[in-house]
Protein backbone atom coordinates (compact mmCIF):
# COMPACT_ATOMS: atom_id res chain seq x y z
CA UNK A 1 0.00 0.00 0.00
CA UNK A 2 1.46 3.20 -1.09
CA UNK A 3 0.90 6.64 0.51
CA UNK A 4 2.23 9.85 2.04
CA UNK A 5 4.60 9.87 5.00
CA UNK A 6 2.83 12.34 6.94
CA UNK A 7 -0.64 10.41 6.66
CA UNK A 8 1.33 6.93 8.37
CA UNK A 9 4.10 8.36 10.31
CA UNK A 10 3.38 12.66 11.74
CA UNK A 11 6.36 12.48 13.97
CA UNK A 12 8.71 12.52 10.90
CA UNK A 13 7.02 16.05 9.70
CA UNK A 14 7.01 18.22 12.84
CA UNK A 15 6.82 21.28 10.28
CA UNK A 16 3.13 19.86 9.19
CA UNK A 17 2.17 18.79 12.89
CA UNK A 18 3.20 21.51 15.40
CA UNK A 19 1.18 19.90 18.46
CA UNK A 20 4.06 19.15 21.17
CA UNK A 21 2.81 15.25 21.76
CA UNK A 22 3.74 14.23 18.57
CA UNK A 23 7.50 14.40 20.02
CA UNK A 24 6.75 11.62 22.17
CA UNK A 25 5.06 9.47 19.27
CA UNK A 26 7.51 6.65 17.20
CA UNK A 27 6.31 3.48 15.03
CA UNK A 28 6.26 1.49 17.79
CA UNK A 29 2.97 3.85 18.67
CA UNK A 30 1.31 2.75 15.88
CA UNK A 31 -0.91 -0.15 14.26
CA UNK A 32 -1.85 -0.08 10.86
CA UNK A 33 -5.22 -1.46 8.67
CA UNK A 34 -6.69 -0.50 5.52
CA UNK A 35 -10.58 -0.57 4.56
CA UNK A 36 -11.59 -1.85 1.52
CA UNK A 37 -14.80 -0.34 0.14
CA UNK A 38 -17.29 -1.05 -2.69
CA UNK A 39 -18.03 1.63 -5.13
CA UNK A 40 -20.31 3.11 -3.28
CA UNK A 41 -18.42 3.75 -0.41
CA UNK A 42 -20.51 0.92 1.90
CA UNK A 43 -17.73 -1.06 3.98
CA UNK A 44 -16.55 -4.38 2.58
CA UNK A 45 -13.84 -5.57 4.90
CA UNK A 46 -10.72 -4.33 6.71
CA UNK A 47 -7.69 -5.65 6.37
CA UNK A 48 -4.21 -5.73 9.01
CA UNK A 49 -1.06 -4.47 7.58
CA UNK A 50 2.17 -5.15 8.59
CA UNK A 51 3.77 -3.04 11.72
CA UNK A 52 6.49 -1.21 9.61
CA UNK A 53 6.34 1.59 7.22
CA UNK A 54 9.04 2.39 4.74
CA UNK A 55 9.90 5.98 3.85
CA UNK A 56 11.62 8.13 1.25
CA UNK A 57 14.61 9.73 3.62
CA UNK A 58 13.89 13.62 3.15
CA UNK A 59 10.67 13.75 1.14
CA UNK A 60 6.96 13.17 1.67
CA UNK A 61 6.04 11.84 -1.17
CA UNK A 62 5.95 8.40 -0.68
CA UNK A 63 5.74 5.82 2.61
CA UNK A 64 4.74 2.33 1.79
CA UNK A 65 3.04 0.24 4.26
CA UNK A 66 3.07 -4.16 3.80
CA UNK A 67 0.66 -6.55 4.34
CA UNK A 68 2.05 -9.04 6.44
CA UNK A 69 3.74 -12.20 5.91
């Protein structure tokens, strides 16, 4: 699953998320699922992913989360 580093992991972007908790947030905070929906939006399922995210080093473009093994 691909998507934006700030969305997955806010601690890394301090600039975007000024609130002072978010200094005592890591990955180990965190637990990860995705949704899938039907085209309609009504819920079809949800769906654990793995426990680590992987991240571009400086930019915010891209964090990509696994499904796990």
């Amino acid at each position: 699953m691909i998507t934006s580093s700030h969305v997955v992991a806010p601690w890394r972007w301090p600039q975007h998320y000024p609130d002072p908790w978010l200094r005592h947030v890591c990955e180990r905070h965190t637990h990860y699922t995705v949704e899938l929906r039907h085209a309609d939006g009504m819920f079809q399922t949800s769906l654990e992913l793995a426990p680590r995210s992987f991240h571009h080093p400086r930019r915010d473009l891209l964090a990509v989360l696994g499904f796990p093994a």
